[in-house]
C-alpha atoms as a PDB file:
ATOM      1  CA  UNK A   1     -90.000  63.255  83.556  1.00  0.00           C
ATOM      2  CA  UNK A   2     -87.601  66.094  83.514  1.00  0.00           C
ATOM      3  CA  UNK A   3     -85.411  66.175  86.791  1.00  0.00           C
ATOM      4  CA  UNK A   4     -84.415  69.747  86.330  1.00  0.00           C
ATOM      5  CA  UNK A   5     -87.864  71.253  86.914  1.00  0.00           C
ATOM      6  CA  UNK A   6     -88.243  69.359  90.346  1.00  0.00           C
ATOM      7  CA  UNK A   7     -87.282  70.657  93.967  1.00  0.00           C
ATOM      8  CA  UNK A   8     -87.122  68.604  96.972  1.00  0.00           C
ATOM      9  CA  UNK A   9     -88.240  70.216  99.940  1.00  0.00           C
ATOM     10  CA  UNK A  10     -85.416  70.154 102.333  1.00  0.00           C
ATOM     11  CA  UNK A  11     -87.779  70.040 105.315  1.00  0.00           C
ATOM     12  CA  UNK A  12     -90.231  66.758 104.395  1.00  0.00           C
ATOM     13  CA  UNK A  13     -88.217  65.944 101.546  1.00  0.00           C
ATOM     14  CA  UNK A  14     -91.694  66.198  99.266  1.00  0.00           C
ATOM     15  CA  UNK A  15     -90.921  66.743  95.378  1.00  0.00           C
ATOM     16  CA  UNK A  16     -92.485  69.314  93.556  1.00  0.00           C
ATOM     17  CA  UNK A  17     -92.550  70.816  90.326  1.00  0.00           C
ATOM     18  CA  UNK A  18     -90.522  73.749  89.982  1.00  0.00           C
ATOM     19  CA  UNK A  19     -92.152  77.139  88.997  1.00  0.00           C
ATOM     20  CA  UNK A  20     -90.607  80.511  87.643  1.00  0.00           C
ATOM     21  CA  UNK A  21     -91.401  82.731  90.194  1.00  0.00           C
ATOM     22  CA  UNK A  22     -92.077  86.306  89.381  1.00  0.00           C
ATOM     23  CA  UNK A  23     -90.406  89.250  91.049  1.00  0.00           C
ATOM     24  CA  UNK A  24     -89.983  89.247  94.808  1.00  0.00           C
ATOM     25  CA  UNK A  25     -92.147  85.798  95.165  1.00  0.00           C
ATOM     26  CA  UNK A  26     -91.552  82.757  97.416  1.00  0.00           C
ATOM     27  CA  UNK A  27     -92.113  79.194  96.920  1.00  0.00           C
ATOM     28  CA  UNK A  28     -93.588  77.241  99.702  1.00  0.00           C
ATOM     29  CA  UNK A  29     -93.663  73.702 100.549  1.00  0.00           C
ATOM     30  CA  UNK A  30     -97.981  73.014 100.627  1.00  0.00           C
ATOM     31  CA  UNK A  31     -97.151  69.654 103.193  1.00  0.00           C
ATOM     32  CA  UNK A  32     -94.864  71.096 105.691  1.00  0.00           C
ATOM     33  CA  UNK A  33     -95.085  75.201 105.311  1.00  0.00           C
ATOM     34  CA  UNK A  34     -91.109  75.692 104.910  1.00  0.00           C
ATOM     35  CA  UNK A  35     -89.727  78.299 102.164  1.00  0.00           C
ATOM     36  CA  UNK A  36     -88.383  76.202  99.128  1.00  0.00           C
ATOM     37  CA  UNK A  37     -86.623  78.815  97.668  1.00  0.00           C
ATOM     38  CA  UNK A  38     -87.194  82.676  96.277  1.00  0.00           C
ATOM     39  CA  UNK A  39     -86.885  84.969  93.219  1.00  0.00           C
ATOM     40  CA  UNK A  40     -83.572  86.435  92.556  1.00  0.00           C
ATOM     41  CA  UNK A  41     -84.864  88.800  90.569  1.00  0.00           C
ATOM     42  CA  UNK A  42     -85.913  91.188  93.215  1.00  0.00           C
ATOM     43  CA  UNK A  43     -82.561  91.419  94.745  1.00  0.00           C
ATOM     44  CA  UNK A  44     -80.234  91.905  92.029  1.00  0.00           C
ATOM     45  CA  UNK A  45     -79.619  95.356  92.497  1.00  0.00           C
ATOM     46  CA  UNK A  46     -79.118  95.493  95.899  1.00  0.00           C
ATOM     47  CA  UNK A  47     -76.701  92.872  95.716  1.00  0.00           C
ATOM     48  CA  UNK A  48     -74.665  94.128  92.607  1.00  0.00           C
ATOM     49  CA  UNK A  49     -74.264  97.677  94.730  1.00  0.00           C
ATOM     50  CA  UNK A  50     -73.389  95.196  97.712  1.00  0.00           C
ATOM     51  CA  UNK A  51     -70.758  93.255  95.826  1.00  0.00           C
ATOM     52  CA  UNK A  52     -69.134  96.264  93.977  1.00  0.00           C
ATOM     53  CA  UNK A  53     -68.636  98.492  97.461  1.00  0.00           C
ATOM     54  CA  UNK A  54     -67.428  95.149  99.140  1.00  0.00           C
ATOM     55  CA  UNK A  55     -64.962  94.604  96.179  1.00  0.00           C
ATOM     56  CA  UNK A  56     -63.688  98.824  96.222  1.00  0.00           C
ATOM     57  CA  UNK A  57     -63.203  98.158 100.251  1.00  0.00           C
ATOM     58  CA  UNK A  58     -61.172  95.040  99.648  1.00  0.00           C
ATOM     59  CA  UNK A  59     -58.336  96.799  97.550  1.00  0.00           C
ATOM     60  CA  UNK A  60     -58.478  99.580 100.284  1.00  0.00           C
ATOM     61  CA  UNK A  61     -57.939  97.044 102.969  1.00  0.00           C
ATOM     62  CA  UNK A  62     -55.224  95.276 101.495  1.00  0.00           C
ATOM     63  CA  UNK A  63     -53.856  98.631 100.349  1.00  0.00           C
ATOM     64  CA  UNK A  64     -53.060 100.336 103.785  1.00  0.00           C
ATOM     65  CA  UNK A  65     -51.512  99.548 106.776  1.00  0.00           C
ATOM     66  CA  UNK A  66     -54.066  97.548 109.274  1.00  0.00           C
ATOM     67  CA  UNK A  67     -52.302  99.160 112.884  1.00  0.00           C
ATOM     68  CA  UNK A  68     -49.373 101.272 113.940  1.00  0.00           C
ATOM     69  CA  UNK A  69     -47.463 100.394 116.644  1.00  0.00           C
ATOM     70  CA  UNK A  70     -45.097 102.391 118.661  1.00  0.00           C
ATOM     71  CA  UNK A  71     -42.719 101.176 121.563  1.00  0.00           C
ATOM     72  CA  UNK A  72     -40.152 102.917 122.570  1.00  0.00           C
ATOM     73  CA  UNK A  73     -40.105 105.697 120.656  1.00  0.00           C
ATOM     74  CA  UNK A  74     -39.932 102.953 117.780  1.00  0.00           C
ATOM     75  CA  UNK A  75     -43.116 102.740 115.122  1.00  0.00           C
ATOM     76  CA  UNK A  76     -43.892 100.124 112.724  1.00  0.00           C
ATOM     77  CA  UNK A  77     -46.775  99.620 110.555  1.00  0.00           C
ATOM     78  CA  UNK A  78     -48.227  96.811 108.907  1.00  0.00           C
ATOM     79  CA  UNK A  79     -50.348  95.310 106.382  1.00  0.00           C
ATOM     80  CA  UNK A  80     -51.934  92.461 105.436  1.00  0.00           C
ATOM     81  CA  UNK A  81     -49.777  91.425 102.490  1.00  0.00           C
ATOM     82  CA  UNK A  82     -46.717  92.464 104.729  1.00  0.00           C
ATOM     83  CA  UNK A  83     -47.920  89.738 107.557  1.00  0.00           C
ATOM     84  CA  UNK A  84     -48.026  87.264 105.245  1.00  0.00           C
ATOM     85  CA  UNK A  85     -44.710  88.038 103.753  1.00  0.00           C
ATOM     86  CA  UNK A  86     -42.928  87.955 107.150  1.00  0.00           C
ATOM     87  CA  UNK A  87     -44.617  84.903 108.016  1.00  0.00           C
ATOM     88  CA  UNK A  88     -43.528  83.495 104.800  1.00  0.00           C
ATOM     89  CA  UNK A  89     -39.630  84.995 105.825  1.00  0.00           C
ATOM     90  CA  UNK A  90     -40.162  83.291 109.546  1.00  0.00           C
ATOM     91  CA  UNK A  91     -40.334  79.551 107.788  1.00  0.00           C
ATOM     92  CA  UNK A  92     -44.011  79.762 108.196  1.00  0.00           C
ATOM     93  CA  UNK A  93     -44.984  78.481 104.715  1.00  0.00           C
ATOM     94  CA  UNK A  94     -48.035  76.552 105.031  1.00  0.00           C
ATOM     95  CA  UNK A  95     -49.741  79.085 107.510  1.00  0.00           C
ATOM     96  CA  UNK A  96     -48.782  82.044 105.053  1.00  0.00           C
ATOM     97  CA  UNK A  97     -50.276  80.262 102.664  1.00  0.00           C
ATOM     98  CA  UNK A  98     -53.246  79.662 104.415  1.00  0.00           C
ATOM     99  CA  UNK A  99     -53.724  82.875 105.473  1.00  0.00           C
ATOM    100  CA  UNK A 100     -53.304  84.349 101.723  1.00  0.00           C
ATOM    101  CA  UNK A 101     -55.831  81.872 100.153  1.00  0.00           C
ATOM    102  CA  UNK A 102     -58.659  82.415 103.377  1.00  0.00           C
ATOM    103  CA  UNK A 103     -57.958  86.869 103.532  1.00  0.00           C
ATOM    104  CA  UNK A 104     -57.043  87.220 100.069  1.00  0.00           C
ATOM    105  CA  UNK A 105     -57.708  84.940  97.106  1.00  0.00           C
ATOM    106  CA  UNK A 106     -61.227  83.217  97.950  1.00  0.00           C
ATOM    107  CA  UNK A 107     -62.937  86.530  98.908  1.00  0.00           C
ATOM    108  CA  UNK A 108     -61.642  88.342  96.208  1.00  0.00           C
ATOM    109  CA  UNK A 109     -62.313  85.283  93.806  1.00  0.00           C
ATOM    110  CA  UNK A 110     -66.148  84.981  95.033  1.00  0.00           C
ATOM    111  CA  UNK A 111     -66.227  89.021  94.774  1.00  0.00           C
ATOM    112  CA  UNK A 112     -64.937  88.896  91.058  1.00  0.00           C
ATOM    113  CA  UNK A 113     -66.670  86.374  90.069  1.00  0.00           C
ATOM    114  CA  UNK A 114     -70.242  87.309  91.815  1.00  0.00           C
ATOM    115  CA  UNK A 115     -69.741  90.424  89.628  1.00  0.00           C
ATOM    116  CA  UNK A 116     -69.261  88.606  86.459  1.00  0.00           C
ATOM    117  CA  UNK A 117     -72.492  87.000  86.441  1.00  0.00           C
ATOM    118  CA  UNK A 118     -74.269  89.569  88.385  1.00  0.00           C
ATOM    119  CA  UNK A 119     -73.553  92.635  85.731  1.00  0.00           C
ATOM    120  CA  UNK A 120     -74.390  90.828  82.550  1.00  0.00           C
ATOM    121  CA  UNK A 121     -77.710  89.315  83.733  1.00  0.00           C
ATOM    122  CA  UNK A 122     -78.953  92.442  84.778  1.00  0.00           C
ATOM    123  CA  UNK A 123     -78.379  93.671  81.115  1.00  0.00           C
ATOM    124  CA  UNK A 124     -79.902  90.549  80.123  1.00  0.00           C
ATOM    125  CA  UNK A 125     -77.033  89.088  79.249  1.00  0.00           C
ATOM    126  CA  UNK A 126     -76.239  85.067  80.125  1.00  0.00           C
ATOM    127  CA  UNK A 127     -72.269  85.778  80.258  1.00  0.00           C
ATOM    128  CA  UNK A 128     -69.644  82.890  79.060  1.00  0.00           C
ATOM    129  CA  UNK A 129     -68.565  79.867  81.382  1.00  0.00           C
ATOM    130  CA  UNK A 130     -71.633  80.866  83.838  1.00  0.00           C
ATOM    131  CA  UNK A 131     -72.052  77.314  85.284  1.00  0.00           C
ATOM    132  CA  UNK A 132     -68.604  77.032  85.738  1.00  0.00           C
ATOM    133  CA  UNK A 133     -67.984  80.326  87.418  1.00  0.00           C
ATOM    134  CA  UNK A 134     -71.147  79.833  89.465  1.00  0.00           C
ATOM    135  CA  UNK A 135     -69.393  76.738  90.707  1.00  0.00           C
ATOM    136  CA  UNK A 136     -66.400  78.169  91.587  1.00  0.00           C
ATOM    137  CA  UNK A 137     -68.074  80.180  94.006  1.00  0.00           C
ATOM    138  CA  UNK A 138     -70.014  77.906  95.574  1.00  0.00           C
ATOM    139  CA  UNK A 139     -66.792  75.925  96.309  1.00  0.00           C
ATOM    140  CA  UNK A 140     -64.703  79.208  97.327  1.00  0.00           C
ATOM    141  CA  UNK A 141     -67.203  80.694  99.340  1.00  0.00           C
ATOM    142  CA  UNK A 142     -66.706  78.256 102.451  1.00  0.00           C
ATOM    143  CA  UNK A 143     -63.228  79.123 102.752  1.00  0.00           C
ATOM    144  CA  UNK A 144     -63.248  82.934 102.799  1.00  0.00           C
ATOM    145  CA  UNK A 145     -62.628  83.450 106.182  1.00  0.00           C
ATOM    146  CA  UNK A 146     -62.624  87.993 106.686  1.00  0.00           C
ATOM    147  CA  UNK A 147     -64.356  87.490 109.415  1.00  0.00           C
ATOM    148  CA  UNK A 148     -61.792  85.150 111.444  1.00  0.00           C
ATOM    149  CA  UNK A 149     -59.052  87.292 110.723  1.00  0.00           C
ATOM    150  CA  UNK A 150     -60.622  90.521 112.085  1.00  0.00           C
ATOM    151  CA  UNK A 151     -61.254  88.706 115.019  1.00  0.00           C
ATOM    152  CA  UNK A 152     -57.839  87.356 115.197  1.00  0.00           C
ATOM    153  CA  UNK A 153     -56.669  91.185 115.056  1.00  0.00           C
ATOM    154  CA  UNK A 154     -59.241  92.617 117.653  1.00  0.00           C
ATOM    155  CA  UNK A 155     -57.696  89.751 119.651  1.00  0.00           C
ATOM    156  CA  UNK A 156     -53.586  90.809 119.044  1.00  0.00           C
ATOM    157  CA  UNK A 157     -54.359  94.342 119.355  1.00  0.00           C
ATOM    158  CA  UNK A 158     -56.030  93.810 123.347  1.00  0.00           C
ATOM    159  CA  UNK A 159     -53.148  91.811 124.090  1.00  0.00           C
ATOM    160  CA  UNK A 160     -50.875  94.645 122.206  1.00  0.00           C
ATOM    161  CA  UNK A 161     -52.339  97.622 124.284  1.00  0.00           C
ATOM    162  CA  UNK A 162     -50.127  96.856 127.801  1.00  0.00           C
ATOM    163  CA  UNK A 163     -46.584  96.372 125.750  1.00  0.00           C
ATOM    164  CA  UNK A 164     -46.702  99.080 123.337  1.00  0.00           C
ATOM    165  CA  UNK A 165     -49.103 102.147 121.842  1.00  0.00           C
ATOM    166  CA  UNK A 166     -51.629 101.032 118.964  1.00  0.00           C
ATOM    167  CA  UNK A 167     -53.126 103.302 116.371  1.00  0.00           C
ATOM    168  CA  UNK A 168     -55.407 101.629 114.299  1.00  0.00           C
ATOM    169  CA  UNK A 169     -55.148 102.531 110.447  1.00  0.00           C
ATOM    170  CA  UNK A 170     -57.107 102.508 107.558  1.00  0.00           C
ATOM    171  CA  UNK A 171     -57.359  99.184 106.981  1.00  0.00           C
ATOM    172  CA  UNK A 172     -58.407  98.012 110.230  1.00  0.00           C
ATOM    173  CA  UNK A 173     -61.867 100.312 109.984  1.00  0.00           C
ATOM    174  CA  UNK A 174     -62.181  98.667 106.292  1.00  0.00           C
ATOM    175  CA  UNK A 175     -61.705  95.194 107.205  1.00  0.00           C
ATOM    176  CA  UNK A 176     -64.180  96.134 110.201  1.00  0.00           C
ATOM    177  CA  UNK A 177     -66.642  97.389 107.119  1.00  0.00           C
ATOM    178  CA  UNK A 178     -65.749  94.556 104.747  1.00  0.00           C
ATOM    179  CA  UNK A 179     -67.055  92.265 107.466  1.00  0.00           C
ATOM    180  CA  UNK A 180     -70.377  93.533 107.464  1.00  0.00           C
ATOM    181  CA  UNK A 181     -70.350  93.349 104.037  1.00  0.00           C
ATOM    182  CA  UNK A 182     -69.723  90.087 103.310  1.00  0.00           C
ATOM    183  CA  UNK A 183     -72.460  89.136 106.048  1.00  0.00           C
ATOM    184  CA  UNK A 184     -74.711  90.526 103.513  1.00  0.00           C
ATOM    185  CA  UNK A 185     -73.268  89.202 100.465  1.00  0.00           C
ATOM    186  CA  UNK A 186     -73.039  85.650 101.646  1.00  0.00           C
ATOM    187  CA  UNK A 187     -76.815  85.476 101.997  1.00  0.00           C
ATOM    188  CA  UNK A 188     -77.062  85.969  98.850  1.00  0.00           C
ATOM    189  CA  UNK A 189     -77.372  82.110  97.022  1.00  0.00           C
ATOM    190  CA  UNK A 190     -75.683  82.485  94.133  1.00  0.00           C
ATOM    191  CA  UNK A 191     -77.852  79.140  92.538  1.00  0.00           C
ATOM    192  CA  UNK A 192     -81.009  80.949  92.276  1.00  0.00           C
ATOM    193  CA  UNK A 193     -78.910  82.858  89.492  1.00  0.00           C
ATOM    194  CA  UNK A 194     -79.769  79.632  87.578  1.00  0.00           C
ATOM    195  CA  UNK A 195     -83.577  80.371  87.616  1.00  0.00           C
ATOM    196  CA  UNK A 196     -83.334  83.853  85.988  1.00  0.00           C
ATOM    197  CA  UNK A 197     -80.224  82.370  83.659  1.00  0.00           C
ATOM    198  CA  UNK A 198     -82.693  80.099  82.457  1.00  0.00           C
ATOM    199  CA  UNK A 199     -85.543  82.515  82.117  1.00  0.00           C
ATOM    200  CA  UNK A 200     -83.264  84.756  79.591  1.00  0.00           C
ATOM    201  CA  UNK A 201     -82.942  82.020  77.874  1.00  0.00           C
ATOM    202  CA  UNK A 202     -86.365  80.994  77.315  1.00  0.00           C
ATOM    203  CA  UNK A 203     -86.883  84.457  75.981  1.00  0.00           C
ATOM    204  CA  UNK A 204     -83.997  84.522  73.609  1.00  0.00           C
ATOM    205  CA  UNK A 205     -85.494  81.256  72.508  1.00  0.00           C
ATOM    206  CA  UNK A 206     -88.754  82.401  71.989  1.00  0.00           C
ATOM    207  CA  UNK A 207     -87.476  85.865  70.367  1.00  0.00           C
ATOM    208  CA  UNK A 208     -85.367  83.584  67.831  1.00  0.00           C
ATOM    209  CA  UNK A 209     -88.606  81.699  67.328  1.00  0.00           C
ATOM    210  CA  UNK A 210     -90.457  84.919  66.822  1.00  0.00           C
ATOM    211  CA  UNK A 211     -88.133  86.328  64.348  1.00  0.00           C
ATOM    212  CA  UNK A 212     -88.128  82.754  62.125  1.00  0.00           C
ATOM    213  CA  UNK A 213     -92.150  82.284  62.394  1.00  0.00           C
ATOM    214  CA  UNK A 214     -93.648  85.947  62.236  1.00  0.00           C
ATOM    215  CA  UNK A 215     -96.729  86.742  64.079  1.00  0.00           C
ATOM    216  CA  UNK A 216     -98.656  84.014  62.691  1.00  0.00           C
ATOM    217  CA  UNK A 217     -97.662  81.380  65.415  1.00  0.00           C
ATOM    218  CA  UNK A 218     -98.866  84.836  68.438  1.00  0.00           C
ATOM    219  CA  UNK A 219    -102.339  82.581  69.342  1.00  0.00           C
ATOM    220  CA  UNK A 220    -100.218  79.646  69.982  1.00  0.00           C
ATOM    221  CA  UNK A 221     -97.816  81.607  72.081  1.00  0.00           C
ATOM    222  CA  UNK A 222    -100.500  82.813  74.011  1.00  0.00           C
ATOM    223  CA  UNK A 223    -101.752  79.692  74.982  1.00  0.00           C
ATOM    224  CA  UNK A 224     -98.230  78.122  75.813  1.00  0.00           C
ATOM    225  CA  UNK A 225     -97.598  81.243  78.486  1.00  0.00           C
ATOM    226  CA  UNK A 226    -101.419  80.798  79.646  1.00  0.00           C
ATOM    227  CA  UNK A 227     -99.994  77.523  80.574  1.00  0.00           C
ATOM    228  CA  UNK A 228     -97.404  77.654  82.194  1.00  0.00           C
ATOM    229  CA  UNK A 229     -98.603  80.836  84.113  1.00  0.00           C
ATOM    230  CA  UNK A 230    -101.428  78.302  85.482  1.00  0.00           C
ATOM    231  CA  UNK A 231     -98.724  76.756  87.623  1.00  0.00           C
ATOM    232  CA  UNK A 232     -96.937  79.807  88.860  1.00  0.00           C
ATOM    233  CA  UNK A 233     -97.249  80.528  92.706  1.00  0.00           C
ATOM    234  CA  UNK A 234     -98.349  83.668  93.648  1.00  0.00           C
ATOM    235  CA  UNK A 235     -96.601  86.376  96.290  1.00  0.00           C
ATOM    236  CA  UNK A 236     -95.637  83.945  98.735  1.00  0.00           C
ATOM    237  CA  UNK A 237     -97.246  81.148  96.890  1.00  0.00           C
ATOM    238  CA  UNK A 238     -97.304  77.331  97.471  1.00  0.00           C
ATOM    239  CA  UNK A 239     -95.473  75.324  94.500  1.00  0.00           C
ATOM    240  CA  UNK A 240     -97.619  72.962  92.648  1.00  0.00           C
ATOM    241  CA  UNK A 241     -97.557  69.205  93.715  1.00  0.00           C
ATOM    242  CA  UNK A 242     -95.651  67.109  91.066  1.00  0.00           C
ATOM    243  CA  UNK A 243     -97.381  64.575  89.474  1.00  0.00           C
ATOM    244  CA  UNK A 244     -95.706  61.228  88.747  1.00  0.00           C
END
């Protein structure tokens, strides 16, 4: 028995075998009705034009100043690199670094790396280290916290507004937009990227295979596909029992 072609369901726990599921299909659980898990391929291109605006907002919002304040005929601006270097400057180590690995590092790590695998498989292409970088985002993506740290400055900048005058900048409307962003982004699961990773290479297999045999072997070909098609789902399809 081959472990890696089995699901669990997460709802009954029932184990199935594991189709490849065509474009824009879902695997159901027969015993309990709950979604196993879907095709990737659908959503790839949506999700590549997803990652690369959230990445191009990213440098923006680190780039510019987040708010402006002015007090007494006095006006500072900062940005997000320049709060964590005065926290680092106050003897704030530990929560400067925190706040550089959450705002900084992980989502731009998970951003970076989402587009390393996402751009080559679309071409086909399985690119180098792909288990390891899929990894790496899975463990990365819990700490990425954008979302805290806008709040945090929607927070300051209320309690800001009696003491002295705040202009929001740039950055603040692109963090606001890199928010929404990543909302979409992180429903992406970047593990169904296995599924189409291994269906390139079951092509490049049988291309190699192909190319060694000729067209003599096509009948027996056929009959292997006609096989394993027998156990696909269809749109929104129920996975087939396994049998142990």
């Amino acid at each position: 028995m081959e472990h890696d072609h089995l699901i669990a369901c997460h709802e009954c726990d029932a184990l199935f075998q594991k189709p490849r599921l065509g474009r824009k299909r879902t695997a159901r659980c027969p015993r309990c009705g709950a979604i196993l898990y879907g095709s990737a391929s659908g959503r790839l291109e949506g999700i590549t034009a997803m990652t690369m605006a959230a990445l191009i907002t990213f440098l923006i919002a680190q780039g510019f100043p987040i708010v402006e304040l002015e007090t007494n005929g006095i006006t500072s601006q900062t940005s997000l690199i320049g709060a964590i270097v005065a926290l680092w400057n106050e003897d704030m180590q530990i929560v400067a670094v925190m706040v550089f690995c959450s705002t900084f590092l992980f989502p731009l790590t998970e951003l970076t790396a989402l587009l390393y695998l996402l751009i080559p498989i679309r071409a086909g292409i399985v690119p180098p280290g792909f288990n390891q970088v899929l990894r790496a985002i899975q463990f990365v993506r819990p700490w990425g916290m954008i979302e805290v740290f806008m709040l945090g400055v929607l927070v300051t900048i209320v309690k800001m507004v009696s003491l002295a005058r705040v202009i929001p900048e740039a950055a603040m409307f692109a963090f606001g937009a890199l928010t929404l962003m990543f909302v979409v982004v992180v429903t992406f699961d970047p593990r169904t990227l296995w599924d189409v990773a291994e269906g390139l290479g079951v092509l490049e297999a049988r291309r190699e295979r192909h190319a060694r045999d000729g067209d003599g072997d096509d009948g027996d070909a056929h009959a292997d596909q006609a096989g394993r098609d027998a156990g696909k789902p269809g749109v929104d399809g129920t996975a087939a029992p396994h049998q142990g």
